[in-house]
N, C-alpha and C. Protein backbone atom coordinates (compact mmCIF):
# COMPACT_ATOMS: atom_id res chain seq x y z
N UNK A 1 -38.73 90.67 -17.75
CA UNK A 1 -39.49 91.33 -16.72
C UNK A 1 -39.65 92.79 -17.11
N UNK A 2 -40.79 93.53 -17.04
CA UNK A 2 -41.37 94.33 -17.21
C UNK A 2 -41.49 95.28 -15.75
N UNK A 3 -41.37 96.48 -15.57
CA UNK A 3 -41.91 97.71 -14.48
C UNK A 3 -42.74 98.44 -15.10
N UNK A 4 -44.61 98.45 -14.91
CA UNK A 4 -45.22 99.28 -15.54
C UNK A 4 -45.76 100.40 -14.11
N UNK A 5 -45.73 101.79 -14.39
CA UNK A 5 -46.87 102.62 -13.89
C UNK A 5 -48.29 103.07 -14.13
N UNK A 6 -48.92 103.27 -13.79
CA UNK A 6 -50.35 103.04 -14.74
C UNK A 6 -49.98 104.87 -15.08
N UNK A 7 -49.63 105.78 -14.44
CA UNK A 7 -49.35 106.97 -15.25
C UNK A 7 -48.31 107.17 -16.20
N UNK A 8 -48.25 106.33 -16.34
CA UNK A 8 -47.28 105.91 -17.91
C UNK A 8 -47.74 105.68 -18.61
N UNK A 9 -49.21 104.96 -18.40
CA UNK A 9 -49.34 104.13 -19.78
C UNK A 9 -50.72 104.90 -20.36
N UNK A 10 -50.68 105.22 -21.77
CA UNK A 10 -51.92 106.00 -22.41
C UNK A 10 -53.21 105.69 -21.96
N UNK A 11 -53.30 107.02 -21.88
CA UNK A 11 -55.07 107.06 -21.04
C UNK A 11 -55.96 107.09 -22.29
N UNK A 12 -56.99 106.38 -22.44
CA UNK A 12 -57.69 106.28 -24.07
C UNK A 12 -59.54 106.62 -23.31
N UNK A 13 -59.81 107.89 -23.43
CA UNK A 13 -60.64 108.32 -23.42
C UNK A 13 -61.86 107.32 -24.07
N UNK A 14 -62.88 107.00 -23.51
CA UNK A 14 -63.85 106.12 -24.52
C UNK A 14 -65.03 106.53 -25.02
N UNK A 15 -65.12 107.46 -24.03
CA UNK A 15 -66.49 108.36 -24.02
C UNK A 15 -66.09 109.51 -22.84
N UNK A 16 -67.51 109.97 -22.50
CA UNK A 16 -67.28 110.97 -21.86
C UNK A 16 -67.20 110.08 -20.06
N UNK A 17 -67.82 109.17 -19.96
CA UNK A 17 -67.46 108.50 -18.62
C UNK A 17 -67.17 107.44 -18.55
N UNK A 18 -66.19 106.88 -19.17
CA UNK A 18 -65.12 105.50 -19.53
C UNK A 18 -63.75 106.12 -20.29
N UNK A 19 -62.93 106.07 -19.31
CA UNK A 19 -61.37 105.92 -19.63
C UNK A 19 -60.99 104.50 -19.59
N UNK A 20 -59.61 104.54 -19.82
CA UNK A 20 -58.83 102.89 -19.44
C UNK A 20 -57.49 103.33 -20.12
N UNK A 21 -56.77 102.14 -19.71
CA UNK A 21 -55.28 102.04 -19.35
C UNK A 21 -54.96 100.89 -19.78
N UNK A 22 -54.41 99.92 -20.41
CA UNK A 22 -53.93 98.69 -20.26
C UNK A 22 -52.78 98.39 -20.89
N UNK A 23 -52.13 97.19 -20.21
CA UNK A 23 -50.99 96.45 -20.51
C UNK A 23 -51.41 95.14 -20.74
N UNK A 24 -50.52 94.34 -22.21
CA UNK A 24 -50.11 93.38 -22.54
C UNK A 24 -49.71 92.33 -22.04
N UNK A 25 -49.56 91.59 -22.28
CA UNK A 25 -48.84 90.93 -21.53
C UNK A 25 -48.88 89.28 -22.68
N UNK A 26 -48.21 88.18 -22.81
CA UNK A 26 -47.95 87.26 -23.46
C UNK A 26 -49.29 86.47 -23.59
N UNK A 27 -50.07 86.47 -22.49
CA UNK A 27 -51.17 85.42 -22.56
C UNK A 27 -52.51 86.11 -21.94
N UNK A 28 -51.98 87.29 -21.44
CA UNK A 28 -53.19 88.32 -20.26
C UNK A 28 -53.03 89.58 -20.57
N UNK A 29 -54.49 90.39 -20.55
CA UNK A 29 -54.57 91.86 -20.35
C UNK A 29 -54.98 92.20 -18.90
N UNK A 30 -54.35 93.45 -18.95
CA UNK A 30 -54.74 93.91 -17.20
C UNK A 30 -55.17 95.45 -17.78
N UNK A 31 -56.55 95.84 -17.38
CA UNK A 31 -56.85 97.13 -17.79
C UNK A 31 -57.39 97.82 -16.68
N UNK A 32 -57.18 98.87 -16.27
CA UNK A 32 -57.83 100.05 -15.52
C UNK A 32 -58.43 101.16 -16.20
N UNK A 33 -59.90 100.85 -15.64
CA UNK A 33 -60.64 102.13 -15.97
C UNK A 33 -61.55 102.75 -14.61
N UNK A 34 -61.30 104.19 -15.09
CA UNK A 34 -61.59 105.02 -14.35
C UNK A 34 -63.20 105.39 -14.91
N UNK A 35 -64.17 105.19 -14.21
CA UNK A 35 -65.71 105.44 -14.50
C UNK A 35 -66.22 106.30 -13.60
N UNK A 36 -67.52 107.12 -14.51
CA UNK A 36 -67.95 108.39 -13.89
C UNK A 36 -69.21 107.72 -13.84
N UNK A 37 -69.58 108.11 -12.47
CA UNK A 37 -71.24 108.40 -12.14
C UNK A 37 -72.32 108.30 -13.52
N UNK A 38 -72.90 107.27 -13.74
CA UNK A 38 -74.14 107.33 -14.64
C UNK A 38 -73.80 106.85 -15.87
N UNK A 39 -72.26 106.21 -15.91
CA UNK A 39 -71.71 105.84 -17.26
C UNK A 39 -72.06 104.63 -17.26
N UNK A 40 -72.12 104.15 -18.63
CA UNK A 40 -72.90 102.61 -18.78
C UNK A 40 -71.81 102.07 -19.52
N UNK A 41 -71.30 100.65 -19.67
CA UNK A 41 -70.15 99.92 -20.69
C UNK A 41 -71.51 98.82 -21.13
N UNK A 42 -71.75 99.29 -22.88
CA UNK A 42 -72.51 98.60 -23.05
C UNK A 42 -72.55 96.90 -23.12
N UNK A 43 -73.97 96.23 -23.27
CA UNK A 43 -73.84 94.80 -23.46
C UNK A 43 -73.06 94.37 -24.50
N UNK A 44 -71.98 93.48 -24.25
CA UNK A 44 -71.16 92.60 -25.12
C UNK A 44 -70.79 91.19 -24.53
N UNK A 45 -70.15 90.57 -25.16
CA UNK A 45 -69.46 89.03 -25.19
C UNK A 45 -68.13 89.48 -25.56
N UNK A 46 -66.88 88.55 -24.93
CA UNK A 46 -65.95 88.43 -26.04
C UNK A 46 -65.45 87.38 -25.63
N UNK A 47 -64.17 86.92 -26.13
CA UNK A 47 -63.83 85.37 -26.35
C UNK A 47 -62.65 85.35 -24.93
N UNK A 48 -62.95 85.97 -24.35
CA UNK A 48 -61.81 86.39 -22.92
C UNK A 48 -62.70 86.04 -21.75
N UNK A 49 -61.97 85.07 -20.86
CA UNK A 49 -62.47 85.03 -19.43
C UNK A 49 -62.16 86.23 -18.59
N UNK A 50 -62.67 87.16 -18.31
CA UNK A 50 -62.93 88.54 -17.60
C UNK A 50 -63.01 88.40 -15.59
N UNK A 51 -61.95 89.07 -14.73
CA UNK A 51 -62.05 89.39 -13.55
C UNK A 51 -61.91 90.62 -13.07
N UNK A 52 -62.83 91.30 -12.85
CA UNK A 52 -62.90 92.52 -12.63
C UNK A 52 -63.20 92.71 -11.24
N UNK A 53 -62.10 93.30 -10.84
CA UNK A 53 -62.01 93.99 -9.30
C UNK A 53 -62.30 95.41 -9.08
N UNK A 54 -63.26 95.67 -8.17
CA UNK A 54 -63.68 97.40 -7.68
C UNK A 54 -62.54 98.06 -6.96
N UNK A 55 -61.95 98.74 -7.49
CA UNK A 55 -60.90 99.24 -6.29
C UNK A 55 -61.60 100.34 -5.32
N UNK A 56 -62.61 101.41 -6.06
CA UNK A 56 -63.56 102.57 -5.56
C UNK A 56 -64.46 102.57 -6.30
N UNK A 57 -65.68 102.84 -5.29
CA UNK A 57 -67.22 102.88 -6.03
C UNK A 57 -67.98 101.97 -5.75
N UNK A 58 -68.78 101.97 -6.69
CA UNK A 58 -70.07 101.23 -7.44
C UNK A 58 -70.39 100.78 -8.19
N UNK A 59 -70.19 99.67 -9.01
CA UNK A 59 -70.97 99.44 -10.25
C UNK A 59 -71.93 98.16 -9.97
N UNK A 60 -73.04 98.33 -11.40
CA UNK A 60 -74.02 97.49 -11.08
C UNK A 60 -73.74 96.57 -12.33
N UNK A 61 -73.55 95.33 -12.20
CA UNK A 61 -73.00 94.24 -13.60
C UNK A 61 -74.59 93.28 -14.15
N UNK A 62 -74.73 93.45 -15.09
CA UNK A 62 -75.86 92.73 -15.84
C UNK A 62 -75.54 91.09 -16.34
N UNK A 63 -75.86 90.32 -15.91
CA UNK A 63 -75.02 89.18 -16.50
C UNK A 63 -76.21 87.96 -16.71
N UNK A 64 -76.39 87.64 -17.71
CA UNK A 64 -77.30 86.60 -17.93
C UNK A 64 -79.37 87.14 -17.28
N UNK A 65 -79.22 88.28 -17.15
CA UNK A 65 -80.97 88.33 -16.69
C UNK A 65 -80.67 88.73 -15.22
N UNK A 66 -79.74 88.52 -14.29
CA UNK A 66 -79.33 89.06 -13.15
C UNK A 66 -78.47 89.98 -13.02
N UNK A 67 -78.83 90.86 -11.69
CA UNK A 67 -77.96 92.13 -11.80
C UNK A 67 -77.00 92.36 -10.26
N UNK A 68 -75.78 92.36 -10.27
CA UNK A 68 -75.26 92.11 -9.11
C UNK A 68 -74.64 93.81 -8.49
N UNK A 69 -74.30 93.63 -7.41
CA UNK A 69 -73.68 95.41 -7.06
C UNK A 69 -72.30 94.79 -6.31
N UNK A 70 -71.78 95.61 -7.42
CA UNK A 70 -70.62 95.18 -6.74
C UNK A 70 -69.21 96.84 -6.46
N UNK A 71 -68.81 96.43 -5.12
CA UNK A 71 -68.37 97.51 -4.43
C UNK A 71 -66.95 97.17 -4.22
N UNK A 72 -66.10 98.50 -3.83
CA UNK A 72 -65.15 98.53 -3.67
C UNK A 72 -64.52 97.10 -2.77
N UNK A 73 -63.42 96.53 -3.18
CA UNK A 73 -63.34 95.87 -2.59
C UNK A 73 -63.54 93.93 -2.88
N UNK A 74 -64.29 94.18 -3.72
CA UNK A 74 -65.08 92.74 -4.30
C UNK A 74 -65.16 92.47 -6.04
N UNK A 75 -65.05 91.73 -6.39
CA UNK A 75 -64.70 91.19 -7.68
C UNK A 75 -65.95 90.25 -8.51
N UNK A 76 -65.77 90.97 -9.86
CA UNK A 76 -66.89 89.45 -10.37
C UNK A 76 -66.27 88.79 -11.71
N UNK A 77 -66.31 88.19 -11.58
CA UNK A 77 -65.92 87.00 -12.61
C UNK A 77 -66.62 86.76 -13.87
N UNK A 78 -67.06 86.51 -14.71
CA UNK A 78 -67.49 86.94 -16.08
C UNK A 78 -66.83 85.45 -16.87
N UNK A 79 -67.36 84.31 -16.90
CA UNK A 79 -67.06 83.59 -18.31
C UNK A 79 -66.74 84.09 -19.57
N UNK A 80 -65.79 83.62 -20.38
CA UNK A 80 -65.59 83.79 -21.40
C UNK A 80 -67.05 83.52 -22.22
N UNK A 81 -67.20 84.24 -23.56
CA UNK A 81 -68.56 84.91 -24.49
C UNK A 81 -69.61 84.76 -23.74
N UNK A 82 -69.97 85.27 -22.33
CA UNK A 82 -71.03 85.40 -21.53
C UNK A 82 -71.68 86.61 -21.49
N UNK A 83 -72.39 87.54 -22.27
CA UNK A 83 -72.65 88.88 -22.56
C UNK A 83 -72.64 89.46 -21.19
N UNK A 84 -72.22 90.60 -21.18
CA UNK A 84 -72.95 91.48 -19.98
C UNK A 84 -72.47 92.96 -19.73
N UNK A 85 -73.01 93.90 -18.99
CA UNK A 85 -72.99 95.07 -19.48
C UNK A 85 -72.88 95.71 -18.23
N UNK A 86 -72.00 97.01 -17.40
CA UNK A 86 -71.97 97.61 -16.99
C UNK A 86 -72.52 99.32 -16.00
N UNK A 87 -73.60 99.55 -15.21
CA UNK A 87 -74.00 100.73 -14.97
C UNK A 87 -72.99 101.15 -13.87
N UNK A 88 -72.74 102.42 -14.19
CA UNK A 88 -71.85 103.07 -13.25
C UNK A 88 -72.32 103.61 -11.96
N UNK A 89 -72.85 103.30 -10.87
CA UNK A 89 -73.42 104.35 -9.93
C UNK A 89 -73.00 105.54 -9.03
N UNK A 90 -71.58 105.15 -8.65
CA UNK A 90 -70.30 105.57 -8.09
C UNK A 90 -69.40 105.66 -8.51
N UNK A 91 -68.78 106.93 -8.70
CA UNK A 91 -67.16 107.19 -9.60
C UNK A 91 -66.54 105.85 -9.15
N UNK A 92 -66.02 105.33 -9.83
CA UNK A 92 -65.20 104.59 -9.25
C UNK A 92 -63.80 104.34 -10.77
N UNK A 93 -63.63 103.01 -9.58
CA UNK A 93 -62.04 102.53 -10.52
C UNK A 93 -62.18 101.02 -10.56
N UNK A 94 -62.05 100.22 -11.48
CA UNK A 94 -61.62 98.62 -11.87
C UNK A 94 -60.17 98.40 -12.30
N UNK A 95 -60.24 97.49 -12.19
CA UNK A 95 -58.80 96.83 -12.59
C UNK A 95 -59.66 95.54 -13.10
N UNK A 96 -59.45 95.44 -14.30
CA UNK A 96 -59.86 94.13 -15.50
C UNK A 96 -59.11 93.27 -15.81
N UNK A 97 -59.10 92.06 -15.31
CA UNK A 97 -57.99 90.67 -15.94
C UNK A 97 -58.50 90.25 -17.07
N UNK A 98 -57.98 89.68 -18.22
CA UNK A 98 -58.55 89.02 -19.40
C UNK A 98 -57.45 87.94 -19.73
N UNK A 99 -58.58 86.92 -20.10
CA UNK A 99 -57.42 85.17 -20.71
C UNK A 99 -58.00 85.22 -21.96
N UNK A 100 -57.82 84.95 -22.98
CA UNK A 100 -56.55 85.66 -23.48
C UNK A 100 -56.30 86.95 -23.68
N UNK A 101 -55.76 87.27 -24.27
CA UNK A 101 -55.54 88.66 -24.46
C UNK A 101 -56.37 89.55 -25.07
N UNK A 102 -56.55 90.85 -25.28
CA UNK A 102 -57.86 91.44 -25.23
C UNK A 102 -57.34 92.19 -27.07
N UNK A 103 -57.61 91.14 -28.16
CA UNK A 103 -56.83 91.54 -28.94
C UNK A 103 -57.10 92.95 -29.79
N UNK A 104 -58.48 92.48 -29.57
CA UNK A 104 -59.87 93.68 -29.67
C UNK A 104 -59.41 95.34 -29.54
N UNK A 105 -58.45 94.88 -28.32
CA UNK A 105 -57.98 95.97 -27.66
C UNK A 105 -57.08 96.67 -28.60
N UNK A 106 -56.10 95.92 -28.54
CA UNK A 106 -55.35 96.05 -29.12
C UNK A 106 -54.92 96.25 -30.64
N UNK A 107 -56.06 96.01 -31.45
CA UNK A 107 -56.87 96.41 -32.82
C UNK A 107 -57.44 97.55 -33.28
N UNK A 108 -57.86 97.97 -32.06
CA UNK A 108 -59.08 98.94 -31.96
C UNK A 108 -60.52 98.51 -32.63
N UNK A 109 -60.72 97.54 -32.38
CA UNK A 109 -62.13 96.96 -33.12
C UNK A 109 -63.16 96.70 -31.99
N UNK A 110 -62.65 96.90 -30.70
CA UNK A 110 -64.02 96.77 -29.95
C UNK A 110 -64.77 98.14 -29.88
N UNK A 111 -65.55 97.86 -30.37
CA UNK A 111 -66.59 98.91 -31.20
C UNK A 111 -68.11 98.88 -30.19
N UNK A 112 -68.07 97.93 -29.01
CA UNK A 112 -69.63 97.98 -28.29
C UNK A 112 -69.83 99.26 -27.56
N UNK A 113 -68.73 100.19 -27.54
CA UNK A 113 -69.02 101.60 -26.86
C UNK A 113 -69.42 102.35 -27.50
N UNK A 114 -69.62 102.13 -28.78
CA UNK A 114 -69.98 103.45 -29.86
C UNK A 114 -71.29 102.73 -30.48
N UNK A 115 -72.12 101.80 -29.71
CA UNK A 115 -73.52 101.71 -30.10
C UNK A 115 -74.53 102.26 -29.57
């Protein structure tokens, strides 16, 4: 058993309006990022079933040709290699589940923010 704080754990700047936070875990990633007004997480896929919960804000999710708004409070779900892409409208905050693990992450090879 593990006790994590999220101000414990390295804040990894991604750009100028995408931070994040995450922990490991044996079979799951759990990531928090903190997003600024007008920041975009570009279109990607990855091999991880994705649940992303709004804790504050706004964001607008691109997923297959449809675009959903989703607000504090409410969650969207994301199939595993289902592309889709992020607009920020409202500072806000997520908390990101991933099956399996986000190894990408953990590599440093997810590279769709620097296109």
């Amino acid at each position: 058993m593990n006790h994590h704080r999220w101000t414990d754990v390295p804040n990894e700047e991604i750009n100028a309006t995408v931070a994040r936070r995450f922990i490991t875990g044996d079979s799951v990633t759990i990531g928090r990022f903190e997003l600024k007004k007008g920041g975009i997480v570009p279109s990607h896929a990855h091999v991880n079933e994705q649940i992303s919960m709004v804790m504050s804000g706004v964001v607008l999710f691109r997923i297959g040709g449809r675009e959903t708004l989703v607000k504090a409070g409410e969650v969207m779900q994301i199939p595993a290699n289902v592309p889709h892409e992020v607009e920020v409208l409202e500072d806000a905050v997520a908390i990101d589940c991933f099956s399996p693990v986000r190894q990408d992450w953990i590599d440093k090879t997810d590279t769709y923010f620097k296109r």
